[in-house]
N, C-alpha and C. Protein backbone atom coordinates (compact mmCIF):
# COMPACT_ATOMS: atom_id res chain seq x y z
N UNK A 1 -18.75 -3.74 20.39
CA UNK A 1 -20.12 -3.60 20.83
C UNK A 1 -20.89 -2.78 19.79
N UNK A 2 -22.21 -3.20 19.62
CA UNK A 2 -23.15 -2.59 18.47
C UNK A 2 -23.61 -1.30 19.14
N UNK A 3 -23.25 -0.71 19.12
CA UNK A 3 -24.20 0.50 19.43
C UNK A 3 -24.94 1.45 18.58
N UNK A 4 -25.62 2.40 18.76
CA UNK A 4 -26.45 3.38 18.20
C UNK A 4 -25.31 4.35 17.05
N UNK A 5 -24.64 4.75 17.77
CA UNK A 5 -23.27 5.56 17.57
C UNK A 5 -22.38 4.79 16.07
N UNK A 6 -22.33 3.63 16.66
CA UNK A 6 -21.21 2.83 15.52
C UNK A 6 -22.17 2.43 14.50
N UNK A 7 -23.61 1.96 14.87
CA UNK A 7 -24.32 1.65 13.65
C UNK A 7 -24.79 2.95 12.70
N UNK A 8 -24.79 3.81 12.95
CA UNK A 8 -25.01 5.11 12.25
C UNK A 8 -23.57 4.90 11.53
N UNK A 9 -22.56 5.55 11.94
CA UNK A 9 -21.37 5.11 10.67
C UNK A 9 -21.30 4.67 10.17
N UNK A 10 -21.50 3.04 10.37
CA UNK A 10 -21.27 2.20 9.76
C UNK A 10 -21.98 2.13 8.37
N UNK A 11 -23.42 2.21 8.72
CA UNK A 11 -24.59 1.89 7.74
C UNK A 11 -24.06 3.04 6.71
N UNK A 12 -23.85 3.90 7.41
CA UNK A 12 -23.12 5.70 6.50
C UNK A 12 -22.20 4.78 5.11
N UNK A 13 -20.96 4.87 6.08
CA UNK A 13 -20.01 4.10 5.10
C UNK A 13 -20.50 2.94 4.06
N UNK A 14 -20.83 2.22 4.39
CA UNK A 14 -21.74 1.33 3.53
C UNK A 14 -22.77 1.96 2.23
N UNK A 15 -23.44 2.61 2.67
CA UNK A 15 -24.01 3.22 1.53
C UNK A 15 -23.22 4.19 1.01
N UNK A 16 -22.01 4.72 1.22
CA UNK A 16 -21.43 5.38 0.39
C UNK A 16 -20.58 4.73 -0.81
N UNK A 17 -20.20 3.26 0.09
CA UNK A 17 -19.67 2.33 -0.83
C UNK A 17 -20.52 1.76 -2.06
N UNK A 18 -21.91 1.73 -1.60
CA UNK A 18 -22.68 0.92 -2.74
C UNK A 18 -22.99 2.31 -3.49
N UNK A 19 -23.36 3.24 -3.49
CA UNK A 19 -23.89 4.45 -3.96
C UNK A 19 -23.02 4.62 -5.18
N UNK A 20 -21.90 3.73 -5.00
CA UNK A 20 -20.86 4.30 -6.52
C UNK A 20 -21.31 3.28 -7.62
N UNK A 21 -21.94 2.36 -7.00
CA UNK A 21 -22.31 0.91 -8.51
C UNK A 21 -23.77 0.89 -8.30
N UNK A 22 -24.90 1.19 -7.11
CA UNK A 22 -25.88 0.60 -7.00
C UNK A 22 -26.70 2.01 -6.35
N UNK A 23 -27.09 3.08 -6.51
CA UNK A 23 -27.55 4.38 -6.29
C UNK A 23 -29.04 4.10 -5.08
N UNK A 24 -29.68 2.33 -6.06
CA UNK A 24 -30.69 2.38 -5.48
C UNK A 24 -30.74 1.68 -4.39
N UNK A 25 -29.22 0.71 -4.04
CA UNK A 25 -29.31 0.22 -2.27
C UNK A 25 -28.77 1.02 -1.55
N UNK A 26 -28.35 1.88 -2.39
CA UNK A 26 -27.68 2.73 -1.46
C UNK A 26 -28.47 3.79 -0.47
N UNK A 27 -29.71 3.81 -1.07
CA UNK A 27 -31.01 4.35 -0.92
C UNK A 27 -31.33 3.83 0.18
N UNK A 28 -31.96 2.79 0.25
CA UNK A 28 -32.44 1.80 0.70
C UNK A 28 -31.77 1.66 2.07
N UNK A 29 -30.25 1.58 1.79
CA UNK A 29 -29.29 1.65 3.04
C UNK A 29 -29.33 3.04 3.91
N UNK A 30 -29.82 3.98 3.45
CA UNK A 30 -29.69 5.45 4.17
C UNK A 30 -31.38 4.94 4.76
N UNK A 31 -32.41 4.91 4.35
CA UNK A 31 -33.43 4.66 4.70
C UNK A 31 -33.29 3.95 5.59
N UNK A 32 -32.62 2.42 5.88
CA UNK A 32 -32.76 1.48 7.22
C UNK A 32 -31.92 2.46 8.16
N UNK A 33 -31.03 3.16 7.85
CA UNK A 33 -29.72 3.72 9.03
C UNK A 33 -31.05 4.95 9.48
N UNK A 34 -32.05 5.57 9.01
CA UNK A 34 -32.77 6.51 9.78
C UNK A 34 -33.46 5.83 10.43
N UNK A 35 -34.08 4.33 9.89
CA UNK A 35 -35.21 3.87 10.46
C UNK A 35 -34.67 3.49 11.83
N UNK A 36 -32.81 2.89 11.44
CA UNK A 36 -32.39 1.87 12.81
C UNK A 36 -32.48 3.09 13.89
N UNK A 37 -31.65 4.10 13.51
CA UNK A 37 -30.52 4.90 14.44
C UNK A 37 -31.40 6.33 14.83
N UNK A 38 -32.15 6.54 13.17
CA UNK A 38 -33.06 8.39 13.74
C UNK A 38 -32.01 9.01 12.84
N UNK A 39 -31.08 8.71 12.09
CA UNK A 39 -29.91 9.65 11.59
C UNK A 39 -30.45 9.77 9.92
N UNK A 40 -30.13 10.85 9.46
CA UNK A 40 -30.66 10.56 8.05
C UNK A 40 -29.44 11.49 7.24
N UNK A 41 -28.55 10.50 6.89
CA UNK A 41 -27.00 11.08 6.18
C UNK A 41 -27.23 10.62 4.82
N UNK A 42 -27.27 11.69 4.37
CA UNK A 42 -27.50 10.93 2.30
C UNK A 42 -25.89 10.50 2.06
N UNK A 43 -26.18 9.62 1.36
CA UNK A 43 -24.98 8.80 1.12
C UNK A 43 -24.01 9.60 -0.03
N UNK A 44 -24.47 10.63 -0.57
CA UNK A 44 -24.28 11.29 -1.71
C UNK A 44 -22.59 12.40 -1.25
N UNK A 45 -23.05 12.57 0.59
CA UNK A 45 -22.33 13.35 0.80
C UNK A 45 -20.52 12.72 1.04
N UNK A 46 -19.71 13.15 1.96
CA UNK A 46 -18.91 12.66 2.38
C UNK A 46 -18.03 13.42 3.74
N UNK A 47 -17.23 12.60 4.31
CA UNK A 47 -16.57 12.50 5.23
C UNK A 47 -15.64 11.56 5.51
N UNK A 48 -14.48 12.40 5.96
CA UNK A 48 -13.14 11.71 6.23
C UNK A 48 -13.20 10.82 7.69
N UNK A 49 -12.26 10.14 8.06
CA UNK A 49 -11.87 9.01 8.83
C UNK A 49 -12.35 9.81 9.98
N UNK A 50 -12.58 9.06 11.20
CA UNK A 50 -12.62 9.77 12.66
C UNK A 50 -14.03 9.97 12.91
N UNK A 51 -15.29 10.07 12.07
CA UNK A 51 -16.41 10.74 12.12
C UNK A 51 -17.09 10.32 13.14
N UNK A 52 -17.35 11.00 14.17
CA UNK A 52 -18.28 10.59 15.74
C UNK A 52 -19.94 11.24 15.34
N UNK A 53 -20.81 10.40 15.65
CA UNK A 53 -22.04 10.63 15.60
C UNK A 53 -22.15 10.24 17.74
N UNK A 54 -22.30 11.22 18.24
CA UNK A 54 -22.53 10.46 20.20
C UNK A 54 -23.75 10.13 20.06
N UNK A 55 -24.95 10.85 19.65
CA UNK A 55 -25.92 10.88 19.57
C UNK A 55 -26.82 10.72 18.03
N UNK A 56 -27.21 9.51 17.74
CA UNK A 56 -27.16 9.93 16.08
C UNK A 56 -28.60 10.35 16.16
N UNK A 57 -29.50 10.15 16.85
CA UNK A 57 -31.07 10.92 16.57
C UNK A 57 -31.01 12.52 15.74
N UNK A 58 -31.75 12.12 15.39
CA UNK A 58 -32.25 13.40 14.84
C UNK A 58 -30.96 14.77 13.88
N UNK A 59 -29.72 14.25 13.65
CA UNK A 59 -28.83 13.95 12.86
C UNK A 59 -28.53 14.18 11.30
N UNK A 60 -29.17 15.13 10.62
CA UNK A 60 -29.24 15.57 8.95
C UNK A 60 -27.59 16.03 8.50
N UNK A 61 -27.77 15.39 7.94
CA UNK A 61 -26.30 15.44 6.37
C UNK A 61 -27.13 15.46 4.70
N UNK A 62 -27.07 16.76 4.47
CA UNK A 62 -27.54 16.39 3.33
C UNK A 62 -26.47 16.20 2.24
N UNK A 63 -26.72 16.05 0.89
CA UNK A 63 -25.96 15.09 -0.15
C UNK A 63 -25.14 15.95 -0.67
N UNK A 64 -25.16 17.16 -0.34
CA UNK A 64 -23.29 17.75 -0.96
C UNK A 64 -22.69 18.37 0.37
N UNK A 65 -23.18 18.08 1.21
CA UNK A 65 -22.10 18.29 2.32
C UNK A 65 -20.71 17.45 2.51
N UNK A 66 -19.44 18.10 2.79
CA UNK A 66 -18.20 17.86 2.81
C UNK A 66 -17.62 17.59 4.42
N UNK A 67 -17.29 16.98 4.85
CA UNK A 67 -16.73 16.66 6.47
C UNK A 67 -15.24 15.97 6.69
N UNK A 68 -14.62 17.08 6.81
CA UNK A 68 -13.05 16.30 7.07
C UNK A 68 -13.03 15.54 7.95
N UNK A 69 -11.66 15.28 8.47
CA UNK A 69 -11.40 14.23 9.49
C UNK A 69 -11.58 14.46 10.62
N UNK A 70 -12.06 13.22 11.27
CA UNK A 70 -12.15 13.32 13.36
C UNK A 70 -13.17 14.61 13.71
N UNK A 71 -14.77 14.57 12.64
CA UNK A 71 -15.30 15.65 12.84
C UNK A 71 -16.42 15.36 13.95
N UNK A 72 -16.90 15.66 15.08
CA UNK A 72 -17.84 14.99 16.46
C UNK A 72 -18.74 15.70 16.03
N UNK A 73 -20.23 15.27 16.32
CA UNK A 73 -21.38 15.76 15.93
C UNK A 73 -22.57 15.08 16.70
N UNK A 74 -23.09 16.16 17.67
CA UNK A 74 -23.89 15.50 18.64
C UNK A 74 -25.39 15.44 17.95
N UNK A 75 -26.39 15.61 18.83
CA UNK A 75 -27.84 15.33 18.23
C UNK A 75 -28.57 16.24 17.64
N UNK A 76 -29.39 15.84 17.20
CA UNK A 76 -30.77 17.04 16.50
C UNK A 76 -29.71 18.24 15.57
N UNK A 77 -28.61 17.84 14.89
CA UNK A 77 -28.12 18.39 14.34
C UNK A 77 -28.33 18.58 12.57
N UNK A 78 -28.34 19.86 11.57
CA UNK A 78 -28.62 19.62 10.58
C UNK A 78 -27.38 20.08 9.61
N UNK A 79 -26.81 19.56 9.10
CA UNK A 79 -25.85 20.17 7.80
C UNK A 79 -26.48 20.03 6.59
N UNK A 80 -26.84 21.48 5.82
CA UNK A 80 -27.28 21.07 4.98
C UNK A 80 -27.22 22.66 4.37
N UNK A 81 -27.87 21.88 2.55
CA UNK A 81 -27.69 23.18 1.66
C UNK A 81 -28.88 24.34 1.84
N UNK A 82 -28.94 24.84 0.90
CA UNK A 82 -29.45 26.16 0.47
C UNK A 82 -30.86 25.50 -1.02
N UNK A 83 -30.07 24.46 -1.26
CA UNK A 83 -30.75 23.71 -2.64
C UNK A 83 -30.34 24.64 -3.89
N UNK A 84 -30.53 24.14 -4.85
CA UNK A 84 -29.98 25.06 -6.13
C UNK A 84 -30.82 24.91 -7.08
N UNK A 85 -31.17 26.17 -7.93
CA UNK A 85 -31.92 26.58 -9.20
C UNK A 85 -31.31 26.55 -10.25
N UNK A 86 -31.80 25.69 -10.86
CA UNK A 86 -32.08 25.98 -12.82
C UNK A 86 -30.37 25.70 -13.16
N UNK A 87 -29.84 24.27 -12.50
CA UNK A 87 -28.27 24.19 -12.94
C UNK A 87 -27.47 24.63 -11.79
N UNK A 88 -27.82 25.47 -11.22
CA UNK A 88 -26.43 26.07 -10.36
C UNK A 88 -25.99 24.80 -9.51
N UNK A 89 -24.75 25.32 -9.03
CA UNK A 89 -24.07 23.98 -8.01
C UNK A 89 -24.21 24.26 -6.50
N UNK A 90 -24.56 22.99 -6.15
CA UNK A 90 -25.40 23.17 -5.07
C UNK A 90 -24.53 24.17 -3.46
N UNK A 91 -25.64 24.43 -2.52
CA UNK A 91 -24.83 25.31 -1.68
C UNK A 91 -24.93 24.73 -0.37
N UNK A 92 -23.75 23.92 -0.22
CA UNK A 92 -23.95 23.14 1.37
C UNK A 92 -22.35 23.73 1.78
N UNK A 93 -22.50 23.03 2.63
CA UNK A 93 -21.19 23.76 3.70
C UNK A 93 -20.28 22.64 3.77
N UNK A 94 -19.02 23.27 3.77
CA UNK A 94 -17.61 22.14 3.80
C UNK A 94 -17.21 22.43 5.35
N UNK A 95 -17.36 21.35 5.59
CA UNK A 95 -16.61 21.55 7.55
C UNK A 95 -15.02 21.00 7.08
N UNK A 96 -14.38 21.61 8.53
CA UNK A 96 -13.30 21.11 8.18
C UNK A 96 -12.51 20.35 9.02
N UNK A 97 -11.49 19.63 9.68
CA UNK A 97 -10.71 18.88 10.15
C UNK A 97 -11.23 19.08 11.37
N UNK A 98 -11.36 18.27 12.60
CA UNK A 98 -11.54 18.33 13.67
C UNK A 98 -12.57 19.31 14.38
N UNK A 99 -13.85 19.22 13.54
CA UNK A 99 -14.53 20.26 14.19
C UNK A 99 -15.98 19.81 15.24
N UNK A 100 -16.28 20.40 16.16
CA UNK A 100 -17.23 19.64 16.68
C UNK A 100 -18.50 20.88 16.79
N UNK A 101 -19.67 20.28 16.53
CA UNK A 101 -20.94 20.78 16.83
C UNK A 101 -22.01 19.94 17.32
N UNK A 102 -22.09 21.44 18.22
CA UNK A 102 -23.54 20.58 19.69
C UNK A 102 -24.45 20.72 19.15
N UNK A 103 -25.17 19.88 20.20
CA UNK A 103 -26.51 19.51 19.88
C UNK A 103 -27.64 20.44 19.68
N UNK A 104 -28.28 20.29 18.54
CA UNK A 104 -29.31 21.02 18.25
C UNK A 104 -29.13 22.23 17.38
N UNK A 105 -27.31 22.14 16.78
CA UNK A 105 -26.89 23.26 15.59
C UNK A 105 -27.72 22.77 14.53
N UNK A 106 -27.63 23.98 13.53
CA UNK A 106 -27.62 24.41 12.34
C UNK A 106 -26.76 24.81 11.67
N UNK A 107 -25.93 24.54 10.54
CA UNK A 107 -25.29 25.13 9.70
C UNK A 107 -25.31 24.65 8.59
N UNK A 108 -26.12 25.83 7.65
CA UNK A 108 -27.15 26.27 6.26
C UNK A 108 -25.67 26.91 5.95
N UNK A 109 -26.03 26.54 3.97
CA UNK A 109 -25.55 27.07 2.98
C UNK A 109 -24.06 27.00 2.59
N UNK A 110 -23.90 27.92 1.58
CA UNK A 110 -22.65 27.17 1.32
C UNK A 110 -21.41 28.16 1.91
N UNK A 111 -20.84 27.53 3.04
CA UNK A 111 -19.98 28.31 3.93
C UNK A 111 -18.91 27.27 4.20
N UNK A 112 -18.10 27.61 4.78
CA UNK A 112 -17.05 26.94 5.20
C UNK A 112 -16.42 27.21 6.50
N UNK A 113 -16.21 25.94 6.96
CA UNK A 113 -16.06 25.80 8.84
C UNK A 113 -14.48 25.27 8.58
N UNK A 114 -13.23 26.48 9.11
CA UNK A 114 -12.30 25.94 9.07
C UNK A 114 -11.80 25.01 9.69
N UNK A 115 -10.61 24.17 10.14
CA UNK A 115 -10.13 23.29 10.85
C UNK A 115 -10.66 23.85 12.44
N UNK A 116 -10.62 22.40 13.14
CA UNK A 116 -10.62 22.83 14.61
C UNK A 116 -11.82 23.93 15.34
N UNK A 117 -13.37 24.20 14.26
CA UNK A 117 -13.65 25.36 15.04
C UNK A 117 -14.62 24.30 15.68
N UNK A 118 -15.32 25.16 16.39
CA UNK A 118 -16.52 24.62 17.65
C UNK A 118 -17.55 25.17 17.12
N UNK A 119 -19.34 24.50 16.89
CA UNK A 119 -20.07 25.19 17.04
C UNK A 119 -20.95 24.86 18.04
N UNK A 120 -21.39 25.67 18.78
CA UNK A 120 -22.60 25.96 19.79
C UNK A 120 -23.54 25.41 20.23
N UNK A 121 -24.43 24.64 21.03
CA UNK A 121 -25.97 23.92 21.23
C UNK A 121 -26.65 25.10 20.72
N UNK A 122 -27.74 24.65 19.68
CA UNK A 122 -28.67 25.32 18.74
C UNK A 122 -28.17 26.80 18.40
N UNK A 123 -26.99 26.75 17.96
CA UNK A 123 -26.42 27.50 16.74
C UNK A 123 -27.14 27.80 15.66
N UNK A 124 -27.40 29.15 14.81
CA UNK A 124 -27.26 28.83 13.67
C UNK A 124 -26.72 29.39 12.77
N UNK A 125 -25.68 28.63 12.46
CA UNK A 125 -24.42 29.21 11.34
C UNK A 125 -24.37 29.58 10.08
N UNK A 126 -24.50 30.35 9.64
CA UNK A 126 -25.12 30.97 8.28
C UNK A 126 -23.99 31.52 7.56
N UNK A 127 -22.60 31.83 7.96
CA UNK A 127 -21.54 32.26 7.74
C UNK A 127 -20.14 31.33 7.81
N UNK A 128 -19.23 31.60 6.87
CA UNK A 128 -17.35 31.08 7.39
C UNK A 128 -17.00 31.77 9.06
N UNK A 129 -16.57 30.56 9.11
CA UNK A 129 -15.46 30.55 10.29
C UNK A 129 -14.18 30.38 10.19
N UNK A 130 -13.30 31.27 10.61
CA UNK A 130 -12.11 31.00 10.75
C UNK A 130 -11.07 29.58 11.61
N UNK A 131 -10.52 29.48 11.47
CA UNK A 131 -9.95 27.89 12.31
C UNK A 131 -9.81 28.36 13.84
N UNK A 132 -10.27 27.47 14.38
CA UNK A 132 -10.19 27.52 16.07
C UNK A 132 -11.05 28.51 16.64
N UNK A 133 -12.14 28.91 16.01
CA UNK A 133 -12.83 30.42 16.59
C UNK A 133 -14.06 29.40 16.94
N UNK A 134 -15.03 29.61 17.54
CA UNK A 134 -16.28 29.55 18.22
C UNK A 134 -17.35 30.22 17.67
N UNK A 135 -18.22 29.25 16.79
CA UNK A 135 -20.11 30.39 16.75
C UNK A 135 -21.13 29.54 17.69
N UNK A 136 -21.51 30.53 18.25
CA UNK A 136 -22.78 30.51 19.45
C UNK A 136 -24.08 31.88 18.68
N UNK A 137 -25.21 31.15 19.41
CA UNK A 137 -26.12 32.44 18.79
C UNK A 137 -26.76 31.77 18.12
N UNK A 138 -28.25 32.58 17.62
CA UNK A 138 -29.50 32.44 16.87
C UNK A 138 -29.13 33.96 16.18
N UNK A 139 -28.66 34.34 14.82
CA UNK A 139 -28.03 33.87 14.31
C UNK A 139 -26.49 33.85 14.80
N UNK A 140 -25.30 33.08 14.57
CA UNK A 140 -24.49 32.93 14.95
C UNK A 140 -23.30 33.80 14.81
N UNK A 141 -22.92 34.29 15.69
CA UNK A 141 -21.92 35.27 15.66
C UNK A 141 -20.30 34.17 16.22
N UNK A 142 -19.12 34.78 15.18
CA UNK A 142 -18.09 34.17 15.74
C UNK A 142 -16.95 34.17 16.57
N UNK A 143 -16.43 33.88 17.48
CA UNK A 143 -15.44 34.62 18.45
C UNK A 143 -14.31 33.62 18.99
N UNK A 144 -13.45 34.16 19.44
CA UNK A 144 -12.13 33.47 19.76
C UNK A 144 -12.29 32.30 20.93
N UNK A 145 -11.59 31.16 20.26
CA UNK A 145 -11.94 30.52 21.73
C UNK A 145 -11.73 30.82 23.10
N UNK A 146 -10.76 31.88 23.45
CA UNK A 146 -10.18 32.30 24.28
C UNK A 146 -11.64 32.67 25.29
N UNK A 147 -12.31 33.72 24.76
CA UNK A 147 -13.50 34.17 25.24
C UNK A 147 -14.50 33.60 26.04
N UNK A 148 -14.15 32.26 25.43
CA UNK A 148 -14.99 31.28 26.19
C UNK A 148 -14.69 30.31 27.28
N UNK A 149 -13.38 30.84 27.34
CA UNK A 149 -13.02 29.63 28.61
C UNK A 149 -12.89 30.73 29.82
N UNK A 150 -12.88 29.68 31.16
CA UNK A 150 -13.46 29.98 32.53
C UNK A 150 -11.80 30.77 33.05
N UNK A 151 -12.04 31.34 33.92
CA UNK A 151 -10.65 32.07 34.24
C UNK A 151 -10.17 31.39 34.96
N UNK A 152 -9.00 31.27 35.35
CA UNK A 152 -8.20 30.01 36.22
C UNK A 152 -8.13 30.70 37.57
């Protein structure tokens, strides 16, 4: 079934494929995937196998962001750099294996989200996380998942 969800990947993958021989359909291909879906993933960036978009509206990946595998990523979400001056290399954030962030995060600059962490509905992550820890917060502070679950 075509959905919102699978056509955002898809179109993703696709322009990452042409982006290595053809820069300018590849263009072209990120442009129809915002126009189809609301998602606007530069093809420049990347991500491993598993990648869930539930919600692709409103959806930013910018072009040196890094995304390991089986990473979930709900709506109005932005990954993106810092931008870079006069040569330097650019400052976006490497997520890592299995991580999921709600809807309406942020996570700016060049930081790193270890395996397995969680981030927050309208987070904003400005810092590393350790693997399996939790950031919640305007700005985002990080804490054990433990903390967050309901008492039995």
């Amino acid at each position: 079934m075509l959905t919102a969800r699978y056509s955002a990947v898809f179109l993703y993958r696709l322009s990452q494929r042409t982006g290595r021989w053809l820069p300018f359909l590849a263009g072209l291909i990120k442009q129809f995937n915002q126009f189809l879906t609301g998602a606007d993933l530069a093809w420049q960036s990347s991500a491993g196998s598993g990648l869930v978009l539930f919600h692709p509206s409103g959806v930013v990946i910018g072009p040196d962001v890094r995304l390991g595998r089986d990473c979930k990523i709900q709506q109005g979400v932005t990954l993106g750099g810092l931008g870079s001056s006069h040569g330097a290399p650019p400052a976006s954030p490497t997520i890592g294996n299995r991580v999921a962030v709600g809807a309406g995060a942020r996570v700016i600059g060049k930081i790193e989200l270890a395996d397995d962490c969680e981030v927050g509905a309208n987070a904003v992550v400005t810092k590393s996380g350790p693997a399996g820890w939790v950031a919640v917060g305007i700005p985002a502070t990080w804490r054990a998942r433990s903390e967050h679950r309901q008492p039995q």
